[in-house]
C-alpha atoms as a PDB file:
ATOM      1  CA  UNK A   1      24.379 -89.506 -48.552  1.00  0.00           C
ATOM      2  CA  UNK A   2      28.354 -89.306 -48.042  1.00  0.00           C
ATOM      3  CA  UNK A   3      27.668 -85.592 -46.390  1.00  0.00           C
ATOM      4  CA  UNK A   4      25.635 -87.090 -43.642  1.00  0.00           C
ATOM      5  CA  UNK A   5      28.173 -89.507 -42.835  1.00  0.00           C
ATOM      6  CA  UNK A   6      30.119 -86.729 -41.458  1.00  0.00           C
ATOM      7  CA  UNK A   7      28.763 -86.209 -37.976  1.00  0.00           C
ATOM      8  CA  UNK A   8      30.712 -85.530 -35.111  1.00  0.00           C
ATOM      9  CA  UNK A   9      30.378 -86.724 -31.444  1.00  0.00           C
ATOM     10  CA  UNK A  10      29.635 -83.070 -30.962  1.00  0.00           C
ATOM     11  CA  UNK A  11      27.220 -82.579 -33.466  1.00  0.00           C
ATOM     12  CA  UNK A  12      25.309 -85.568 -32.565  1.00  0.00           C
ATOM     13  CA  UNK A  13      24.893 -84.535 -28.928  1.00  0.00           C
ATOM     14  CA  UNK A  14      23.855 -80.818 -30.061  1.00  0.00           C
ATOM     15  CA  UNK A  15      21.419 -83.020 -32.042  1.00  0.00           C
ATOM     16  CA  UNK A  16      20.251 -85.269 -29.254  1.00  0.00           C
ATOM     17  CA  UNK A  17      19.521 -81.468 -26.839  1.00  0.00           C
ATOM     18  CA  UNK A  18      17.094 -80.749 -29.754  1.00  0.00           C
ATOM     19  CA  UNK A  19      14.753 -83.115 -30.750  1.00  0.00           C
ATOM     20  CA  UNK A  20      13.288 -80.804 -32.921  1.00  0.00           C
ATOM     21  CA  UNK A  21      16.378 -80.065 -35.152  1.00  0.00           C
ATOM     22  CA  UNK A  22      16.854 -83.726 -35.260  1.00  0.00           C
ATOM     23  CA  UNK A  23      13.439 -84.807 -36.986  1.00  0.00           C
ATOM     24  CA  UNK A  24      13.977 -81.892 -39.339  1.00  0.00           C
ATOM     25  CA  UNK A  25      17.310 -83.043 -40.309  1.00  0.00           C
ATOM     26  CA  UNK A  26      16.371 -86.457 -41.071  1.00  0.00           C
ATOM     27  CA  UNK A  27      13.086 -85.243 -43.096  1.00  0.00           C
ATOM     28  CA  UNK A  28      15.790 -83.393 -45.223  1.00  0.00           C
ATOM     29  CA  UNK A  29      18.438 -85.931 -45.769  1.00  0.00           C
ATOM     30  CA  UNK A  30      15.330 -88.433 -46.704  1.00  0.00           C
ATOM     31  CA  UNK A  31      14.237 -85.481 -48.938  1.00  0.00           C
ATOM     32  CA  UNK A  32      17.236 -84.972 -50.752  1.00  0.00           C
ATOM     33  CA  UNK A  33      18.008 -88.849 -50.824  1.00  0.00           C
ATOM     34  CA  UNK A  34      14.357 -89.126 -52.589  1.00  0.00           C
ATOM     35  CA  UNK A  35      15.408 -85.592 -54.860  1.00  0.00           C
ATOM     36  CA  UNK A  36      18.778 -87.484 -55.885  1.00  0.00           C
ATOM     37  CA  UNK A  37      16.862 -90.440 -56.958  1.00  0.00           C
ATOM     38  CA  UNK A  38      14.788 -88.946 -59.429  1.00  0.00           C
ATOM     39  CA  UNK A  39      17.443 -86.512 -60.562  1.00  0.00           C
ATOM     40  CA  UNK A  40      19.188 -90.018 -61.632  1.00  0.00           C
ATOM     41  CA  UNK A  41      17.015 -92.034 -62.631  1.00  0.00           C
ATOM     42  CA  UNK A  42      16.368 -92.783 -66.347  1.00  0.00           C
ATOM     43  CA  UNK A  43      14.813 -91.563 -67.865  1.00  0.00           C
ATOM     44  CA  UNK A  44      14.502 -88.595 -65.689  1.00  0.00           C
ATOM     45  CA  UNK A  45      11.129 -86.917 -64.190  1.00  0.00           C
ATOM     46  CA  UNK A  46      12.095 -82.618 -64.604  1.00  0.00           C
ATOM     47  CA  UNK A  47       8.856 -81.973 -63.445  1.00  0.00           C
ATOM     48  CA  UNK A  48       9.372 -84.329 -60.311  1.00  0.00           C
ATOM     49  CA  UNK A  49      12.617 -83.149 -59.621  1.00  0.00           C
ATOM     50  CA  UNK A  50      11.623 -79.530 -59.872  1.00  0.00           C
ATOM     51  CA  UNK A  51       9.015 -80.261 -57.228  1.00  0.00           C
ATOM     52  CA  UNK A  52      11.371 -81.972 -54.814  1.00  0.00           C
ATOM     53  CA  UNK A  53      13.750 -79.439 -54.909  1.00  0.00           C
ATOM     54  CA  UNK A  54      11.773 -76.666 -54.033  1.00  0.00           C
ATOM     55  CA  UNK A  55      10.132 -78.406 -50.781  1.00  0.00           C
ATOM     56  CA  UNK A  56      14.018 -79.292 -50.193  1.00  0.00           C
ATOM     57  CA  UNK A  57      14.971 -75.901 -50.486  1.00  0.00           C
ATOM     58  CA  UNK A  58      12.042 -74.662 -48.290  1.00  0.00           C
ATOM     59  CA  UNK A  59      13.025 -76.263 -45.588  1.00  0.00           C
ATOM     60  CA  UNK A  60      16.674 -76.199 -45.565  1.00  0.00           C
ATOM     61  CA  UNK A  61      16.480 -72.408 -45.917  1.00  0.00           C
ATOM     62  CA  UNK A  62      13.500 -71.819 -43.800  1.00  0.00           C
ATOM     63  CA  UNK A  63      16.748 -70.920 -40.782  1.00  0.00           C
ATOM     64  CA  UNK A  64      19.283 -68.804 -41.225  1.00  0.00           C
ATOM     65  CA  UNK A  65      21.717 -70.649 -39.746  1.00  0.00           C
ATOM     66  CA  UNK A  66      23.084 -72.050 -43.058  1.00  0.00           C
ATOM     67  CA  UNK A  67      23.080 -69.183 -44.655  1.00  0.00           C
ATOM     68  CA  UNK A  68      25.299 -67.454 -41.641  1.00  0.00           C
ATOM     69  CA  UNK A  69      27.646 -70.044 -42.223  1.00  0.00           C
ATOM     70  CA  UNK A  70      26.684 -71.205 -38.264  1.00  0.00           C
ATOM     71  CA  UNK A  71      25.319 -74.194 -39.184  1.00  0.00           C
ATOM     72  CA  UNK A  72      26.783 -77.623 -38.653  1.00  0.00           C
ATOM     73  CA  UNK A  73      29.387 -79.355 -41.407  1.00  0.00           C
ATOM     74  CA  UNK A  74      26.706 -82.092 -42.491  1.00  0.00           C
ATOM     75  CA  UNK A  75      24.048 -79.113 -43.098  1.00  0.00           C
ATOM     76  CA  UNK A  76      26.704 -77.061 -44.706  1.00  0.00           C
ATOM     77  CA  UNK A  77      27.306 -80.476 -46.881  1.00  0.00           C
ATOM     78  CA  UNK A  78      23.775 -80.834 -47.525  1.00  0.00           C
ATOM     79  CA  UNK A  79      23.151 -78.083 -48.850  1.00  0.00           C
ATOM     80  CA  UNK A  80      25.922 -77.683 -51.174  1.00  0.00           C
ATOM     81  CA  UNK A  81      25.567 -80.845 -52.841  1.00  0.00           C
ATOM     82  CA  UNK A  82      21.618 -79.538 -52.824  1.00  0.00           C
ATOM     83  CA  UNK A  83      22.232 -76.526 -55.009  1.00  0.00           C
ATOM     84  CA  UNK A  84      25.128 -78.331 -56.937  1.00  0.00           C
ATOM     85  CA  UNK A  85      22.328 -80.522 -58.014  1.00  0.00           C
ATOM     86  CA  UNK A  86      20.320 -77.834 -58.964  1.00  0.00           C
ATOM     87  CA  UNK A  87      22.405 -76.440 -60.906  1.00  0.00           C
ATOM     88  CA  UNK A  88      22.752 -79.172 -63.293  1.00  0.00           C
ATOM     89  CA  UNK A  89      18.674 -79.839 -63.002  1.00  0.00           C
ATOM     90  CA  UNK A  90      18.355 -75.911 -64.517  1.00  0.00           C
ATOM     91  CA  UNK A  91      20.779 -76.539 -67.429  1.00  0.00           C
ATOM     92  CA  UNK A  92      18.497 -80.119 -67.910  1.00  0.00           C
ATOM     93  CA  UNK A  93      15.660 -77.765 -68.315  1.00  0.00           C
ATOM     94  CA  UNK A  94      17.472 -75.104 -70.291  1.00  0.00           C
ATOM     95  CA  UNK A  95      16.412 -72.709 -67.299  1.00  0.00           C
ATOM     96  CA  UNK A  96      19.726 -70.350 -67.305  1.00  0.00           C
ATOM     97  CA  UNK A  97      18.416 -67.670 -65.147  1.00  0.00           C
ATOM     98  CA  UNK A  98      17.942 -70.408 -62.338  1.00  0.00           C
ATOM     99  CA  UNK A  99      21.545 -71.421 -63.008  1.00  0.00           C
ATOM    100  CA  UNK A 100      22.478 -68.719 -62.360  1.00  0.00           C
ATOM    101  CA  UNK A 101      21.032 -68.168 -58.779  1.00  0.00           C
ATOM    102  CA  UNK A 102      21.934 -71.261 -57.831  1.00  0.00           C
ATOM    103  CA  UNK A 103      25.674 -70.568 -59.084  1.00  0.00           C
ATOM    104  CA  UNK A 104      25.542 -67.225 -57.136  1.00  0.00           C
ATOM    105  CA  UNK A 105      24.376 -69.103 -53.935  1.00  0.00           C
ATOM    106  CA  UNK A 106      26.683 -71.673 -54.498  1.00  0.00           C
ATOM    107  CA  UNK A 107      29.639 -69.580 -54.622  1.00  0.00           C
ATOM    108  CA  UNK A 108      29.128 -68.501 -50.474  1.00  0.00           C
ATOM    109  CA  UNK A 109      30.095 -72.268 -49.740  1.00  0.00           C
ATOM    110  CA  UNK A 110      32.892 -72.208 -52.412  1.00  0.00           C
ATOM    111  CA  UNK A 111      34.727 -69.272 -50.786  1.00  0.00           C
ATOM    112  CA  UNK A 112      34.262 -70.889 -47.456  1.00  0.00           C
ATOM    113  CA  UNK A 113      35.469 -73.930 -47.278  1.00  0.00           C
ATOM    114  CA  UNK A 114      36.865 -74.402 -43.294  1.00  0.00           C
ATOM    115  CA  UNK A 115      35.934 -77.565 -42.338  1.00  0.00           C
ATOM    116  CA  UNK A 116      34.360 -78.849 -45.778  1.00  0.00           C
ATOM    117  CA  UNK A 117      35.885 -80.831 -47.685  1.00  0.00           C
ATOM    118  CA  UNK A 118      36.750 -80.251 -51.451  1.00  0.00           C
ATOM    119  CA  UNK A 119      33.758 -80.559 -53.464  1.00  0.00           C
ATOM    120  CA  UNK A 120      34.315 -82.452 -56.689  1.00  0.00           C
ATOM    121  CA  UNK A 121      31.464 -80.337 -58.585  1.00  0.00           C
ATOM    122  CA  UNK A 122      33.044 -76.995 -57.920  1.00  0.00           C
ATOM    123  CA  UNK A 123      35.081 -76.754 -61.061  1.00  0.00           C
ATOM    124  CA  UNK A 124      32.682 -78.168 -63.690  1.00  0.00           C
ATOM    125  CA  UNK A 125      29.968 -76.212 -62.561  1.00  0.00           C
ATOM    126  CA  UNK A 126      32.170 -72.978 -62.422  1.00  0.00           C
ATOM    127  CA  UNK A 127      33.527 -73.999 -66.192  1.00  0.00           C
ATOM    128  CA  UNK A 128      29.358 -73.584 -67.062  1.00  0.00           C
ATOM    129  CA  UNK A 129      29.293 -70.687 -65.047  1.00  0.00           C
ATOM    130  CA  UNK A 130      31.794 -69.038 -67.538  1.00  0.00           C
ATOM    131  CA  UNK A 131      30.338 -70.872 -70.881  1.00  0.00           C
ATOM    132  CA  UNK A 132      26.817 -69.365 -69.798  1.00  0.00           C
ATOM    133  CA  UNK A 133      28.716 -65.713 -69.537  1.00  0.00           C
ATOM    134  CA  UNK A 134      30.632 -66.802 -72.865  1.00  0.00           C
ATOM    135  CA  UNK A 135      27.388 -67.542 -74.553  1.00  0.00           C
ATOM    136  CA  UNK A 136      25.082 -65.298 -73.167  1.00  0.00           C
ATOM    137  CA  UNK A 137      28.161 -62.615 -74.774  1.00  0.00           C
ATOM    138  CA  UNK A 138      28.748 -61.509 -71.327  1.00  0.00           C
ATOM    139  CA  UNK A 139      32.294 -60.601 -71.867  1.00  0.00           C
ATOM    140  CA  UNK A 140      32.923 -58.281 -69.247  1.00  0.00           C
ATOM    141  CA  UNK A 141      31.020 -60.304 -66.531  1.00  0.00           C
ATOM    142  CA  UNK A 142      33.222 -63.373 -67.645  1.00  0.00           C
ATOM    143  CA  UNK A 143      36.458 -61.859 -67.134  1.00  0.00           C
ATOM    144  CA  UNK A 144      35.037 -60.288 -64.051  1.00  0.00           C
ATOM    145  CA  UNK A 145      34.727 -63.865 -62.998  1.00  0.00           C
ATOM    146  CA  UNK A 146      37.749 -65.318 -64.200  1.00  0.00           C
ATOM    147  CA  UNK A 147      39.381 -62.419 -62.271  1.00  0.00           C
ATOM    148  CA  UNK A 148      38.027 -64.338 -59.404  1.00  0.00           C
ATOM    149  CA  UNK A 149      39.506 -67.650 -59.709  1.00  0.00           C
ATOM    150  CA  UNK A 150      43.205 -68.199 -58.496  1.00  0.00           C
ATOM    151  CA  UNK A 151      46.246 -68.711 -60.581  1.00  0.00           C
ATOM    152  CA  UNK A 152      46.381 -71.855 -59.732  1.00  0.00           C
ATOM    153  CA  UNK A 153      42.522 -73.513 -59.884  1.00  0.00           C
ATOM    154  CA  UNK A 154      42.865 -71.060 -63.530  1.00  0.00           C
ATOM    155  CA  UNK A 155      44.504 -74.492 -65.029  1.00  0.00           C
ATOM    156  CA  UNK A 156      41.823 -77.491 -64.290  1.00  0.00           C
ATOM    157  CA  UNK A 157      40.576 -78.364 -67.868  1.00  0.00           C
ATOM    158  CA  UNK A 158      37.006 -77.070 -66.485  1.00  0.00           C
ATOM    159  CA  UNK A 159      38.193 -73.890 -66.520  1.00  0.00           C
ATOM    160  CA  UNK A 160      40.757 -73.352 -69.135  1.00  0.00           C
ATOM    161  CA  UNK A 161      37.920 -75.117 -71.794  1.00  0.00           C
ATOM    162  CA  UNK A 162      35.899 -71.993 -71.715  1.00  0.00           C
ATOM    163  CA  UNK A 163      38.928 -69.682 -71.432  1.00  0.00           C
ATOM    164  CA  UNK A 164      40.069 -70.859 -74.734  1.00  0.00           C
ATOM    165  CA  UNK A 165      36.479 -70.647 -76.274  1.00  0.00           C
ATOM    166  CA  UNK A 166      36.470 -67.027 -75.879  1.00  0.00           C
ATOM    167  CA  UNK A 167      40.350 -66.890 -77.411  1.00  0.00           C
ATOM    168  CA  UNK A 168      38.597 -68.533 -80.419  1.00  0.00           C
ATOM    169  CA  UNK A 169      35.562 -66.035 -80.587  1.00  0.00           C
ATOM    170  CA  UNK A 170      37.510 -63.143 -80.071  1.00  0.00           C
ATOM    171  CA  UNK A 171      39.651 -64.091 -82.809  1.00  0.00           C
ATOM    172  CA  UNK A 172      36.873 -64.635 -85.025  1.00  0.00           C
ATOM    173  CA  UNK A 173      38.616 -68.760 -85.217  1.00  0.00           C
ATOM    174  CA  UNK A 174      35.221 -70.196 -85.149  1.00  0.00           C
ATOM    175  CA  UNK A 175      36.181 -73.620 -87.213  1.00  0.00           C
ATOM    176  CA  UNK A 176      37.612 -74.373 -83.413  1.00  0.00           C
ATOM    177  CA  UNK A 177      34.788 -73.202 -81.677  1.00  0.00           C
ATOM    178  CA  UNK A 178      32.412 -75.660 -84.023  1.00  0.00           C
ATOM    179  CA  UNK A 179      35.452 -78.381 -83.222  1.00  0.00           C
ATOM    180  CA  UNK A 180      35.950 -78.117 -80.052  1.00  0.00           C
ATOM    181  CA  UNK A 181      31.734 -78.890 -79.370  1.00  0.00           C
ATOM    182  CA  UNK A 182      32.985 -82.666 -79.903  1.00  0.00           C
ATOM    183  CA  UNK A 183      35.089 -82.063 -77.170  1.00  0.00           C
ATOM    184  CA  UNK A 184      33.379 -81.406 -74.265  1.00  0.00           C
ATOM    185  CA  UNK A 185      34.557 -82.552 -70.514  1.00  0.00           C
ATOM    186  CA  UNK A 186      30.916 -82.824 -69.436  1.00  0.00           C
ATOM    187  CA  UNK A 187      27.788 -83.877 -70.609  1.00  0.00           C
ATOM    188  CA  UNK A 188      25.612 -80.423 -69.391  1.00  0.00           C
ATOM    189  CA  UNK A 189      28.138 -78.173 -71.352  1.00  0.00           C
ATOM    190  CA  UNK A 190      26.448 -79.888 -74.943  1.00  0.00           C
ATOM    191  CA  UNK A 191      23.445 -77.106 -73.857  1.00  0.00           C
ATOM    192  CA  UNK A 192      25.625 -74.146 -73.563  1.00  0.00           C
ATOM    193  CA  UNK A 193      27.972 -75.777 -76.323  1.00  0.00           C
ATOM    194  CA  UNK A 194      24.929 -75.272 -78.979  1.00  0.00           C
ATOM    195  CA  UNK A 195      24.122 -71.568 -77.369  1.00  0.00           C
ATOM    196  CA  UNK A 196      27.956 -70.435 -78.389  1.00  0.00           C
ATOM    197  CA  UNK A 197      27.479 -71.353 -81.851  1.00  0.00           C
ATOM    198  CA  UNK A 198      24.305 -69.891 -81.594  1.00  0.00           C
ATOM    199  CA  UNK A 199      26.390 -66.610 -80.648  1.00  0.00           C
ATOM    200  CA  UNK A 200      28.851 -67.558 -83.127  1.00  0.00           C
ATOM    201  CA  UNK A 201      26.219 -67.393 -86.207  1.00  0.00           C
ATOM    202  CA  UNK A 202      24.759 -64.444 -84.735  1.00  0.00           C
ATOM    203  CA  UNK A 203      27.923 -62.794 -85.033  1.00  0.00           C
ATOM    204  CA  UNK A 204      28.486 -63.911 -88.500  1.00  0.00           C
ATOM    205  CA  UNK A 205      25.286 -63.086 -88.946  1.00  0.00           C
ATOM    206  CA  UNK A 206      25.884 -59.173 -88.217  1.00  0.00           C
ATOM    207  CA  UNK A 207      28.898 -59.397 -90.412  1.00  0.00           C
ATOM    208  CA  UNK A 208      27.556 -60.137 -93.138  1.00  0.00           C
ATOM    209  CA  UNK A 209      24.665 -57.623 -93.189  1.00  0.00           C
ATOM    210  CA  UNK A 210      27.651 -55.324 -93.143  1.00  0.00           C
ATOM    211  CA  UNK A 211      29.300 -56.397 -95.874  1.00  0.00           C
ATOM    212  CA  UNK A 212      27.145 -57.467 -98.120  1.00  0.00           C
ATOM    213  CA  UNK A 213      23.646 -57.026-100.212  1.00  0.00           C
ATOM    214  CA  UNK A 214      23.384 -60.689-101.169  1.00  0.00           C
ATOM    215  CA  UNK A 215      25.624 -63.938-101.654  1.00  0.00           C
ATOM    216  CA  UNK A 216      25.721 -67.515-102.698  1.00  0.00           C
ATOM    217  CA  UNK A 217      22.998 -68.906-100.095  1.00  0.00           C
ATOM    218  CA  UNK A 218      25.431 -72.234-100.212  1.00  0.00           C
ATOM    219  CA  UNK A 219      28.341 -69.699 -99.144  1.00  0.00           C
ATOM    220  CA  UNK A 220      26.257 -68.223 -96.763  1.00  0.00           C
ATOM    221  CA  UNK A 221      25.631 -71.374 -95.234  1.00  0.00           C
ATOM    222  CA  UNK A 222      29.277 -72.356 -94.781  1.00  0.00           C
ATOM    223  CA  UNK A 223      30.158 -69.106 -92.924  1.00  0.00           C
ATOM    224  CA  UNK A 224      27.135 -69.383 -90.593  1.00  0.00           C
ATOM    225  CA  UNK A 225      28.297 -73.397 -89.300  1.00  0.00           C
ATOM    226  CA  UNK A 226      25.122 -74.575 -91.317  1.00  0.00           C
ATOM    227  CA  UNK A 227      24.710 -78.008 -93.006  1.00  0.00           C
ATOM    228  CA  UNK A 228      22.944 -76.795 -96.679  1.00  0.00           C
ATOM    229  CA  UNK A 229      20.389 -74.166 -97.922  1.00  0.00           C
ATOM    230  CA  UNK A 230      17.413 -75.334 -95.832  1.00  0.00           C
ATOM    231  CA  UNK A 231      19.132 -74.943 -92.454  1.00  0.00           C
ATOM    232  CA  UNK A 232      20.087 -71.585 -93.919  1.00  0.00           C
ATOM    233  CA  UNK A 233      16.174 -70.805 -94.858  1.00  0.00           C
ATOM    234  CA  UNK A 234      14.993 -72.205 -91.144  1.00  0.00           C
ATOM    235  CA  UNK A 235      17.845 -69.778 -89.099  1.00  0.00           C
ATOM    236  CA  UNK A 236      16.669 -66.980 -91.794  1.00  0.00           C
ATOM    237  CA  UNK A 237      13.139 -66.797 -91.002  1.00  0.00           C
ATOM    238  CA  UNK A 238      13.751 -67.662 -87.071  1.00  0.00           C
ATOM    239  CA  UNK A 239      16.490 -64.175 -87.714  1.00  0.00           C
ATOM    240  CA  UNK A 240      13.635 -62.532 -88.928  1.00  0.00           C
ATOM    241  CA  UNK A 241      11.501 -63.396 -85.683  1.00  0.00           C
ATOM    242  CA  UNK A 242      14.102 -62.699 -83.443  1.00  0.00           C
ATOM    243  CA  UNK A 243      14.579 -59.584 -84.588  1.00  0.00           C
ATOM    244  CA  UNK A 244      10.644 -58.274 -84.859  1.00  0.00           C
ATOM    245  CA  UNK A 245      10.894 -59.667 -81.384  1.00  0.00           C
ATOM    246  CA  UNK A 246      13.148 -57.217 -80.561  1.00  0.00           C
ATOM    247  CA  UNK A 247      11.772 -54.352 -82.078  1.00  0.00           C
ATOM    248  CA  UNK A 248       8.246 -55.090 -80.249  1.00  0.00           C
ATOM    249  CA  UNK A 249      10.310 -55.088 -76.758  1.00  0.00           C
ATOM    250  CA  UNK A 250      12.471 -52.558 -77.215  1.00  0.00           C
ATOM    251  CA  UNK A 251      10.565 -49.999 -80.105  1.00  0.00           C
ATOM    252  CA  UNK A 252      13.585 -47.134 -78.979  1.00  0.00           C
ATOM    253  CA  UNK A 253      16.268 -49.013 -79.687  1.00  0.00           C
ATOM    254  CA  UNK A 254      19.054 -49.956 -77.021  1.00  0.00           C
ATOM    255  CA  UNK A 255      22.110 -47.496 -77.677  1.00  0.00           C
ATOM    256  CA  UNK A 256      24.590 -49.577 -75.995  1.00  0.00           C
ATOM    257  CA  UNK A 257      26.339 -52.222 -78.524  1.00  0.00           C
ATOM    258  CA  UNK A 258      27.943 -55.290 -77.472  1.00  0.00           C
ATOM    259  CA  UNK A 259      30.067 -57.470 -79.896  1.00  0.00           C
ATOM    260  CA  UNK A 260      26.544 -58.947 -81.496  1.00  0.00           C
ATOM    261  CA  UNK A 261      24.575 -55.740 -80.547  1.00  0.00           C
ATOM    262  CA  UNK A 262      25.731 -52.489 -83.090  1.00  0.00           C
ATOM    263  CA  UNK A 263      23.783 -49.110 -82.884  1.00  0.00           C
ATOM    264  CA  UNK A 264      21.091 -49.686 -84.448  1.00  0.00           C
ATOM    265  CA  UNK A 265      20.894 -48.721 -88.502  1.00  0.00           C
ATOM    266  CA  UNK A 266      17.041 -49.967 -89.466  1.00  0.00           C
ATOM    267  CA  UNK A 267      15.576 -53.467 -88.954  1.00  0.00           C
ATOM    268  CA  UNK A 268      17.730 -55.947 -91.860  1.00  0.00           C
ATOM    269  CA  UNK A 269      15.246 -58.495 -93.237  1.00  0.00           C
ATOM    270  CA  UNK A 270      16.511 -61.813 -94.244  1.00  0.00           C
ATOM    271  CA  UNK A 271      15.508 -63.829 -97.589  1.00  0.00           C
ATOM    272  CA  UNK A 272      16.803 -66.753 -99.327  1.00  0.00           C
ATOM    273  CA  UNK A 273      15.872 -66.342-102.814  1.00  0.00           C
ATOM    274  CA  UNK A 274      17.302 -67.911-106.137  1.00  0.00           C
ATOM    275  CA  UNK A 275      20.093 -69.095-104.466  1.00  0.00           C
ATOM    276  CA  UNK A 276      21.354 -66.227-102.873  1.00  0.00           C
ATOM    277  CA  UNK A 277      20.946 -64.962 -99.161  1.00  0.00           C
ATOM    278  CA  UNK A 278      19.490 -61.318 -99.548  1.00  0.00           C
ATOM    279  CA  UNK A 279      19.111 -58.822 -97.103  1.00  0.00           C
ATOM    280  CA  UNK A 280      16.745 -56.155 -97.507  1.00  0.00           C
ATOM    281  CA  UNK A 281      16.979 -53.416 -95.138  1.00  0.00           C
ATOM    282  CA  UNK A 282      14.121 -50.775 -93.717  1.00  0.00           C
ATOM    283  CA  UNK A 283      15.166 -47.576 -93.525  1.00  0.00           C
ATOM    284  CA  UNK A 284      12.888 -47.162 -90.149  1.00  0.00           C
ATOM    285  CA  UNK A 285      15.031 -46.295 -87.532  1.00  0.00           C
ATOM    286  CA  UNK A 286      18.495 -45.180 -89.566  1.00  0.00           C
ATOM    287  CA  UNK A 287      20.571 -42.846 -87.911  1.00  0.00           C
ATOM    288  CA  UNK A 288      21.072 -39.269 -89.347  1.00  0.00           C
ATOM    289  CA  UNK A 289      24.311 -38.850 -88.378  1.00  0.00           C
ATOM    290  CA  UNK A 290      27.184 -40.809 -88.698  1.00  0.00           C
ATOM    291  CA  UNK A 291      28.340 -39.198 -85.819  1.00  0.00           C
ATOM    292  CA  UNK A 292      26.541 -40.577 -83.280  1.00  0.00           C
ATOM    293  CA  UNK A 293      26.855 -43.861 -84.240  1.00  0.00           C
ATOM    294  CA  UNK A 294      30.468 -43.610 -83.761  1.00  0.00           C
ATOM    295  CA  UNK A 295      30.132 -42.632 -80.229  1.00  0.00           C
ATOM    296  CA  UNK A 296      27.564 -45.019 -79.040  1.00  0.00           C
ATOM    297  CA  UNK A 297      29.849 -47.966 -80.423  1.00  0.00           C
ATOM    298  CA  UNK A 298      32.692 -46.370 -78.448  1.00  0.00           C
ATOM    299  CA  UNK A 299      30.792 -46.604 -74.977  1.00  0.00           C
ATOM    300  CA  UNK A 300      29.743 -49.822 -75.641  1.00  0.00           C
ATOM    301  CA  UNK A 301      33.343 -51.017 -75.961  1.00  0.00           C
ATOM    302  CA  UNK A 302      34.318 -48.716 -73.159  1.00  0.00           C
ATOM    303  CA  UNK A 303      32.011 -50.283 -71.067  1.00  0.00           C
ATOM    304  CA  UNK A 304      33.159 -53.969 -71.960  1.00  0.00           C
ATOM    305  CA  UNK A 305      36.914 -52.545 -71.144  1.00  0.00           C
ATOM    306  CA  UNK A 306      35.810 -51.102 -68.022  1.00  0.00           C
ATOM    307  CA  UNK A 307      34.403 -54.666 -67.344  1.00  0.00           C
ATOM    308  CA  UNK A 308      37.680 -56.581 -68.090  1.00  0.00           C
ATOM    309  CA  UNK A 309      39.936 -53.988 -66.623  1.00  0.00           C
END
């Protein structure tokens, strides 16, 4: 590994004063040598890599040391490039949550760099970083992040990709959003790519109940980035889950609205029927008063504001 080619004279005396340290730094770098294999091989073992990362993990992180930021450059190194990998083994697996640690650890040896040099992962993993927020409809928490990152770094094509994803979503200009999925810098951002059209449909989705008792199921198609009818009958009935999924979880309803989430105004049931989408609604749940839907809308966006502010 490049990072362990980086020892100083200094480093390699400190080593020499404790055997100890030594063996344990060359059972990690043949570890993560062994980790990096599988990770690239092809096809590649998840399950192995998975394992090899967490015995990596344990013992690079059993000491505080890197953590403190005490340690030496070529554990520093190691253990960047460490999570770095895991980051792109958790979007492999479609585990986001995990992503999202690792991004979160990853981010102390970002904003530290003395004596590190650049690391060539940083921006593509912080352009996921922001799809995952942009998909997830994390609005706030992506321009809290975006806040973050300087002026300058703003511009790498990593970054700006997602920026002007969620110019496209918030201007509803989702023909770009579906074009721009052939465009992708990196081959992990396909994952998230599919999520924000996911988000995108959902949003249509929401719309539509709104406006509408029924349409052409062919139009209805179109305006939710499906192929024909039966892709519109398979995201209908997997709607129709979703949301009996959410009533079981959350039988009070959640009072705070994001841009998919609206108060809530009974449980909409999806059908495709003589070639029209209906939507048949339940009047279980319906707010009374008009009143109070208008205010729990207005602290939801208040709270986004806040967010971006």
């Amino acid at each position: 590994s490049s990072c362990w080619a980086l020892r100083t004279a200094h480093n390699g005396k400190h080593a020499k004063g404790l055997p100890g340290a030594q063996a344990m730094g060359d059972k990690a770098k043949s570890l993560f040598d062994s980790f990096k294999a599988a990770f690239t091989a092809e096809p590649c073992d998840l399950v192995k890599c998975e394992d090899l990362l967490g015995q990596l993990k344990l013992l690079l992180f059993s000491g505080s040391a890197v953590l403190s930021g005490t340690g030496t450059s070529q554990e520093q190194l190691l253990v960047r490039e460490t999570l770095e990998h895991a980051c792109f083994l958790s979007i492999r697996k479609h585990d986001l949550p995990a992503f999202e640690r690792h991004v979160s650890q990853l981010k102390m040896f970002y904003d530290r760099q003395q004596g590190l040099p650049p690391s060539e992962q940083k921006y593509p993993i912080l352009g996921l970083s922001l799809l995952n927020l942009l998909a997830s409809d994390r609005i706030g928490e992506f321009h809290t992040e975006l806040e973050l990152i300087p002026v300058d770094e703003a511009e790498n094509m990593y970054i700006k990709q997602p920026v002007q994803l969620e110019r496209y979503v918030m201007e509803g200009n989702y023909a770009k959003v579906l074009e721009a999925q052939k465009d992708v810098p990196k081959m992990y951002y396909a994952f998230l790519m599919e999520k924000l059209i996911e988000c995108v449909r959902h949003k249509v989705g929401a719309s539509l109940e709104r406006s509408y008792e029924n349409l052409p199921a062919q139009q209805a198609a179109q305006m939710l980035i499906l192929k024909d009818v039966p892709a519109l009958q398979e995201f209908a009935v997997k709607e129709n889950e979703r949301k009996a999924r959410g009533e079981n979880d959350d039988p009070m309803g959640d009072l705070t609205p994001s841009l998919t989430r609206r108060a809530p105004v009974g449980l909409v049931k999806w059908e495709v029927k003589d070639g029209r989408l209906h939507f048949i609604r339940s009047e279980q749940k319906r707010l009374e008063l008009p009143a109070v839907d208008l205010m729990v809308n207005t602290i939801g966006y208040a709270t986004d504001l806040e967010r971006i502010v």
